[in-house]
PDB file of N, CA and C in Angstrom:
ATOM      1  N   UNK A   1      -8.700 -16.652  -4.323  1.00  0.00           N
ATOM      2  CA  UNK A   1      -8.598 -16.158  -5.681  1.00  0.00           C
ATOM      3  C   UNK A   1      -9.783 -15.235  -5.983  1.00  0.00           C
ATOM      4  N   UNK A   2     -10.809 -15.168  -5.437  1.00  0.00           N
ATOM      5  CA  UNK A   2     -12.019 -14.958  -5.822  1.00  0.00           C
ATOM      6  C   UNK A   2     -12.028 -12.952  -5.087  1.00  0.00           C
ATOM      7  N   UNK A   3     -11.393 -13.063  -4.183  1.00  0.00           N
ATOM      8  CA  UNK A   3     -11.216 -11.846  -4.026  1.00  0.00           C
ATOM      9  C   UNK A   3      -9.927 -10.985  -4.210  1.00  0.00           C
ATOM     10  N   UNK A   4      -8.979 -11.659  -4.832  1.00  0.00           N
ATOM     11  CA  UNK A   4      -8.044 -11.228  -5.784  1.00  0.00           C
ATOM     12  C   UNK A   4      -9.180 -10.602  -7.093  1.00  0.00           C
ATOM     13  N   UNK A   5      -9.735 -11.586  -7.164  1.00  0.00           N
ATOM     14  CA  UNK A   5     -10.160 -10.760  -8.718  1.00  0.00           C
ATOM     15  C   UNK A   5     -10.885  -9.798  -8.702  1.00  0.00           C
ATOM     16  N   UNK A   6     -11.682 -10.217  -7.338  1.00  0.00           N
ATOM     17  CA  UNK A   6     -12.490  -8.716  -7.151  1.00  0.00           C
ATOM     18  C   UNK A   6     -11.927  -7.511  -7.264  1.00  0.00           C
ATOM     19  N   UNK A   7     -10.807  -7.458  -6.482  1.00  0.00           N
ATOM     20  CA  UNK A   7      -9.965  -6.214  -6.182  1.00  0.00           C
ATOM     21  C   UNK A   7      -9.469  -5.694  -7.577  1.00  0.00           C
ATOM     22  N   UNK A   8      -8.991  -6.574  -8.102  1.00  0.00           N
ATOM     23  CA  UNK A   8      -8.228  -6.148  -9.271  1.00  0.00           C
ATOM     24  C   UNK A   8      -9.047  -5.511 -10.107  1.00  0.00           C
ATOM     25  N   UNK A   9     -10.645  -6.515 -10.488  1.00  0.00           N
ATOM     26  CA  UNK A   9     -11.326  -5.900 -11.270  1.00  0.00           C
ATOM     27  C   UNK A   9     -11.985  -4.224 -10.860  1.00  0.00           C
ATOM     28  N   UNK A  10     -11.814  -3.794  -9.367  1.00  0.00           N
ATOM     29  CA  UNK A  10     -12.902  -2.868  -9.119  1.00  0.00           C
ATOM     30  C   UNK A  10     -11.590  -1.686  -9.249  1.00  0.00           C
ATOM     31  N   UNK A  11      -9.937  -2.069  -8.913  1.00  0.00           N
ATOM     32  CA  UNK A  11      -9.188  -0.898  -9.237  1.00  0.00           C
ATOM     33  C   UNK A  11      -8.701  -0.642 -10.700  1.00  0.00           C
ATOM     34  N   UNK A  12      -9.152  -1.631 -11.743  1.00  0.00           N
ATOM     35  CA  UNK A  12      -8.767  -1.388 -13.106  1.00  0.00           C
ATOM     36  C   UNK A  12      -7.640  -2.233 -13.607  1.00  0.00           C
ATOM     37  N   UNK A  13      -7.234  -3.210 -12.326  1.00  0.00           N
ATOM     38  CA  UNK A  13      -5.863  -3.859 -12.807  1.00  0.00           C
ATOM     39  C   UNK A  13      -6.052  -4.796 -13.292  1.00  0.00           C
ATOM     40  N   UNK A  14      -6.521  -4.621 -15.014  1.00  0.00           N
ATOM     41  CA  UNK A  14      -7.385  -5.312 -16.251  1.00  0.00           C
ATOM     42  C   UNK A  14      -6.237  -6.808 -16.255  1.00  0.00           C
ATOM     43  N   UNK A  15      -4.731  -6.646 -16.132  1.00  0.00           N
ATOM     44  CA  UNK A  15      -3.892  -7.752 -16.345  1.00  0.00           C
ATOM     45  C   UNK A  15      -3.674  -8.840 -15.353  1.00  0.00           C
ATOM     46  N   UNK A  16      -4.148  -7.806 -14.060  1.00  0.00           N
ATOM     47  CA  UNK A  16      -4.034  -8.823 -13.253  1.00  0.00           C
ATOM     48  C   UNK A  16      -5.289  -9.563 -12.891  1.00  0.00           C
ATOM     49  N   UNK A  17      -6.145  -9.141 -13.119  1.00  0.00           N
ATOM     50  CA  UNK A  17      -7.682  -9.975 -12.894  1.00  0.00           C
ATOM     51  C   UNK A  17      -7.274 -10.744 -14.232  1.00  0.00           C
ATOM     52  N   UNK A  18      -7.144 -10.600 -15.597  1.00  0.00           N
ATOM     53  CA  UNK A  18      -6.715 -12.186 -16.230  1.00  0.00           C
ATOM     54  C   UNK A  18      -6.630 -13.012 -15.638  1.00  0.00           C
ATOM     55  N   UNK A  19      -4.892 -12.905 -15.441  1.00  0.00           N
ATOM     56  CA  UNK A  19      -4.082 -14.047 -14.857  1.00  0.00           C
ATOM     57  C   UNK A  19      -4.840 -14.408 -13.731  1.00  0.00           C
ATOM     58  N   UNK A  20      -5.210 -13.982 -13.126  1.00  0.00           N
ATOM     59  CA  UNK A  20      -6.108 -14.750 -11.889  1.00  0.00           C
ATOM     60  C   UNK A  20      -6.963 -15.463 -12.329  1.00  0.00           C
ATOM     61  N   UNK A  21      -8.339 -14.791 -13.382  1.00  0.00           N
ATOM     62  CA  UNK A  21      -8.921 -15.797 -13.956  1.00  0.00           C
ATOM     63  C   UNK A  21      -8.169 -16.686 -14.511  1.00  0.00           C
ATOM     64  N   UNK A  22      -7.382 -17.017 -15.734  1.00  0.00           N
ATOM     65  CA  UNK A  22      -6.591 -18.028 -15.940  1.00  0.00           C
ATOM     66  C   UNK A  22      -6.261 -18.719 -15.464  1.00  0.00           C
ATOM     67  N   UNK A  23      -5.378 -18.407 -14.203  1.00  0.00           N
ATOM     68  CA  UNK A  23      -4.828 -19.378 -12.984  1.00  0.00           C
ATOM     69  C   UNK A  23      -6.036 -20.222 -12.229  1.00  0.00           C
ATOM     70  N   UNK A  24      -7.009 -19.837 -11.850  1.00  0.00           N
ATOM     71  CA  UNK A  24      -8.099 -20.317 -11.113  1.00  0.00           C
ATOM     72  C   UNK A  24      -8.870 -21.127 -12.034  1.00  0.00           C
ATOM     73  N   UNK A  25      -9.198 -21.097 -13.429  1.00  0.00           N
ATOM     74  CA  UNK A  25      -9.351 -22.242 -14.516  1.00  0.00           C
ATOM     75  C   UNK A  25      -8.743 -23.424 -14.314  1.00  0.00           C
ATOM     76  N   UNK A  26      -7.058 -22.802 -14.697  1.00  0.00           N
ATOM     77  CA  UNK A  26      -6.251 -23.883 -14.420  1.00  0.00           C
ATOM     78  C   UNK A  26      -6.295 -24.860 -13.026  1.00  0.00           C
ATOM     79  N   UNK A  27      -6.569 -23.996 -12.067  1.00  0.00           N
ATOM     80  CA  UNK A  27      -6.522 -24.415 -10.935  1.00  0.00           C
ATOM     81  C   UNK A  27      -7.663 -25.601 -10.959  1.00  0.00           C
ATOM     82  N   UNK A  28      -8.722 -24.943 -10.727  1.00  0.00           N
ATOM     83  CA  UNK A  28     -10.105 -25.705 -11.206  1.00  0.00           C
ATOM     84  C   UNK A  28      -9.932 -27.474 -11.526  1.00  0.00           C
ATOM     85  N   UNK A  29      -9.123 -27.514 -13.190  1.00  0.00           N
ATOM     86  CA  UNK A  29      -9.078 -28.756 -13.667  1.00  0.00           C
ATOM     87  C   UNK A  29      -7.905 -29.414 -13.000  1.00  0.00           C
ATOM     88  N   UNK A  30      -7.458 -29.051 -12.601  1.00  0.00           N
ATOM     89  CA  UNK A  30      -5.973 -29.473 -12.272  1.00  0.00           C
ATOM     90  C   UNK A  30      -5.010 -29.295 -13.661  1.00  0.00           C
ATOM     91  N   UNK A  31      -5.011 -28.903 -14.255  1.00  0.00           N
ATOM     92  CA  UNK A  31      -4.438 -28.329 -15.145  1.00  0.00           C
ATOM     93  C   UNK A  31      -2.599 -28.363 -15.000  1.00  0.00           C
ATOM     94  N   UNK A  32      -1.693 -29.300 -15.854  1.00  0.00           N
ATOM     95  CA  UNK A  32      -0.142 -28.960 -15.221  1.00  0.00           C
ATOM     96  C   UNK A  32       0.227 -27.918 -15.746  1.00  0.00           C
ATOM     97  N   UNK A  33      -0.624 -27.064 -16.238  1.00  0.00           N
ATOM     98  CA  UNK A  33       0.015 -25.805 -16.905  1.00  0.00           C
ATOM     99  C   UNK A  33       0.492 -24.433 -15.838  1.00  0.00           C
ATOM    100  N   UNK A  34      -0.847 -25.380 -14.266  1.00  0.00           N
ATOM    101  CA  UNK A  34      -1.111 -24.531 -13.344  1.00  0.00           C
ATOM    102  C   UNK A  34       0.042 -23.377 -12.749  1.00  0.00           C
ATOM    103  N   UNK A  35       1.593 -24.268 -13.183  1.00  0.00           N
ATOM    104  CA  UNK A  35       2.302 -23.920 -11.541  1.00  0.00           C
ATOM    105  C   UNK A  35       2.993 -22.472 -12.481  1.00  0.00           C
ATOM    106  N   UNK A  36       2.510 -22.504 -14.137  1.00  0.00           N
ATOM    107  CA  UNK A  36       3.371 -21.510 -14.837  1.00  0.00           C
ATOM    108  C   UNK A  36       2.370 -20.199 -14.617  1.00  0.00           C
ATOM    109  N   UNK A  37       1.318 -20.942 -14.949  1.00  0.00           N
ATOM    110  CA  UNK A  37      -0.280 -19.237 -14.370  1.00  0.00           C
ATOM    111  C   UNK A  37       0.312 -18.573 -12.913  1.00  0.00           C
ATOM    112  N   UNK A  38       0.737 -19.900 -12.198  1.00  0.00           N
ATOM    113  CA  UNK A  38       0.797 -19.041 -10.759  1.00  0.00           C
ATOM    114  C   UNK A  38       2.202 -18.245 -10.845  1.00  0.00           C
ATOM    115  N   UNK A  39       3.460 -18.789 -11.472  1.00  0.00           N
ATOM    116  CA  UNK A  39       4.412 -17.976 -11.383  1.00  0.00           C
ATOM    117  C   UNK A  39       4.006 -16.199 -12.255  1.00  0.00           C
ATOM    118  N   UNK A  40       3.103 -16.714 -13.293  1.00  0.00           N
ATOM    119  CA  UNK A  40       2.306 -15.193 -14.051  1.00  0.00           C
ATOM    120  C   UNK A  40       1.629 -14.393 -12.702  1.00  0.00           C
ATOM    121  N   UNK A  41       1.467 -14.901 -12.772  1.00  0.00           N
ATOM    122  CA  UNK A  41       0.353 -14.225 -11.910  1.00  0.00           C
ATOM    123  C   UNK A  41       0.885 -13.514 -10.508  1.00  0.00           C
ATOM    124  N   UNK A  42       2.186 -14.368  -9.878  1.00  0.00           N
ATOM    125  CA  UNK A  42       3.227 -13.849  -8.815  1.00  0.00           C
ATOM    126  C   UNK A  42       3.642 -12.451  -9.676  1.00  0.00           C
ATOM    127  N   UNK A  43       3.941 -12.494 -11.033  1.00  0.00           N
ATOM    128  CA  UNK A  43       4.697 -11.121 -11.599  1.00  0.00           C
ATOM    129  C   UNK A  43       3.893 -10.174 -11.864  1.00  0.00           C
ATOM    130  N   UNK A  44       2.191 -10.281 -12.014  1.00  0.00           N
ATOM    131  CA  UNK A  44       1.421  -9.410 -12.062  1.00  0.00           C
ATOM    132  C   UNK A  44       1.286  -8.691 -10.564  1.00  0.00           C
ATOM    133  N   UNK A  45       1.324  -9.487  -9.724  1.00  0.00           N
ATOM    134  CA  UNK A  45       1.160  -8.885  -8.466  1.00  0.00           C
ATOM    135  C   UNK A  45       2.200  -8.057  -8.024  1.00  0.00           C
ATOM    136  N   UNK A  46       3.575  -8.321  -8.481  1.00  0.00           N
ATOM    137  CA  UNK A  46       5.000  -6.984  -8.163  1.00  0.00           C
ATOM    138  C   UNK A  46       4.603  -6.720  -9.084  1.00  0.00           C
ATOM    139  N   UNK A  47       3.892  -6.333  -9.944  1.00  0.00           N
ATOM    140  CA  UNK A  47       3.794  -5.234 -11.003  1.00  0.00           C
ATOM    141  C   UNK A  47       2.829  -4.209 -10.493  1.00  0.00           C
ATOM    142  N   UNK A  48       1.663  -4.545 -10.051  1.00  0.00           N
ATOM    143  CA  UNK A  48       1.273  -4.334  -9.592  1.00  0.00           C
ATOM    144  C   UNK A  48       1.268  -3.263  -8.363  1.00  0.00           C
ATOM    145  N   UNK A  49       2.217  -3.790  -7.313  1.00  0.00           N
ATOM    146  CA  UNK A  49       2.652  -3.353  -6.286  1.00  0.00           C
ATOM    147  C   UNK A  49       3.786  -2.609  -6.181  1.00  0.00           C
ATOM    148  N   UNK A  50       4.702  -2.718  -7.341  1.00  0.00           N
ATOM    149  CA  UNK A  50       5.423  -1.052  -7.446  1.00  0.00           C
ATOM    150  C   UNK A  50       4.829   0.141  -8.173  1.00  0.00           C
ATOM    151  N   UNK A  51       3.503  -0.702  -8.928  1.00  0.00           N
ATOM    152  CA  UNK A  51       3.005   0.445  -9.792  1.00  0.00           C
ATOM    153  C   UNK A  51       2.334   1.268  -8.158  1.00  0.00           C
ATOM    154  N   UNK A  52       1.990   1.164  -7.266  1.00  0.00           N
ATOM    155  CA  UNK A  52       1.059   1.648  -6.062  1.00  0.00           C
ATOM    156  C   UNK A  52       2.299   2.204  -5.440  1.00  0.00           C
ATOM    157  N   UNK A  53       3.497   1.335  -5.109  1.00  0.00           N
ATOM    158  CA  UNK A  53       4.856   2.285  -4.459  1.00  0.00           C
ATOM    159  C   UNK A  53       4.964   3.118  -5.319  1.00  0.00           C
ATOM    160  N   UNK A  54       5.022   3.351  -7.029  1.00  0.00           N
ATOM    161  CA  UNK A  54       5.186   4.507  -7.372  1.00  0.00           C
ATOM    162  C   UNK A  54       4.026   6.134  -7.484  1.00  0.00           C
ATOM    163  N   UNK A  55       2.849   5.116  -6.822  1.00  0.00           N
ATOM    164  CA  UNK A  55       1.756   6.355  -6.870  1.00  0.00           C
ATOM    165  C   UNK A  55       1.790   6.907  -5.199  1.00  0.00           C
ATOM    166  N   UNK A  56       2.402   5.958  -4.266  1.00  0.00           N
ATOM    167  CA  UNK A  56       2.703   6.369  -3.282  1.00  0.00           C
ATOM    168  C   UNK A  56       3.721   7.713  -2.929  1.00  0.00           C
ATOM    169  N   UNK A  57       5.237   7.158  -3.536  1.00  0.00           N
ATOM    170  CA  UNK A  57       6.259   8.436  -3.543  1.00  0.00           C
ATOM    171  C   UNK A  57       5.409   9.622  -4.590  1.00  0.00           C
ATOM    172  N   UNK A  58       4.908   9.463  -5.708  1.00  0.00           N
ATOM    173  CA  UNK A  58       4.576  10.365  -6.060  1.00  0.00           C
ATOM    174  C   UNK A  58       3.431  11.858  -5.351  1.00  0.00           C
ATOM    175  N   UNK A  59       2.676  10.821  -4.503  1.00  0.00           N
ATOM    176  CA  UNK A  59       1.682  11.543  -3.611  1.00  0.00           C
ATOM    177  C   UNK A  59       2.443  12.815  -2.940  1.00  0.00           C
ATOM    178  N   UNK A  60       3.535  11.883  -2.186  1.00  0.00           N
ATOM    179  CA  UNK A  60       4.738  12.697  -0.963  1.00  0.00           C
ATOM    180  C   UNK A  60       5.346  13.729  -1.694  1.00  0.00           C
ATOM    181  N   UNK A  61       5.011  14.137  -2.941  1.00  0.00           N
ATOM    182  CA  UNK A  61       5.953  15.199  -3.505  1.00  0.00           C
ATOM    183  C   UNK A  61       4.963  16.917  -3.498  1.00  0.00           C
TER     184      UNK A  61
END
C-alpha cells in the first residue's frame, strides 16, 4: 500500500492516494468497513488505468 500511495501521490492521482490512505486505516484496525475501501479503491485503480490508456492512444495520434 505504501507504494501505491507513493505513486499516486507523485503523478497527481489526488483520488486515488485517498482511497489508499483510507483503505490502509481501515486495514490497520481491522476495520469491517475494510472489504468496501478495497472494492473503492479496485475502481480508482481502472479509473485510473484507462485514464493512462487514454493518454496512451492519444500520444499515437
Amino acid at each position: 500500500m505504501h507504494s501505491l500511495k507513493g505513486i499516486a501521490g507523485n503523478l497527481g492521482f489526488n483520488r486515488l492516494l485517498l482511497c489508499a490512505q483510507h483503505t490502509e486505516q481501515l486495514l490497520k484496525v481491522g476495520d469491517k468497513n475494510a472489504n468496501a475501501a478495497i472494492k473503492e479503491l479496485i475502481i480508482q485503480l481502472k479509473q485510473v488505468h484507462i485514464y493512462i490508456k487514454i493518454l496512451d492512444v492519444s500520444n499515437d495520434k
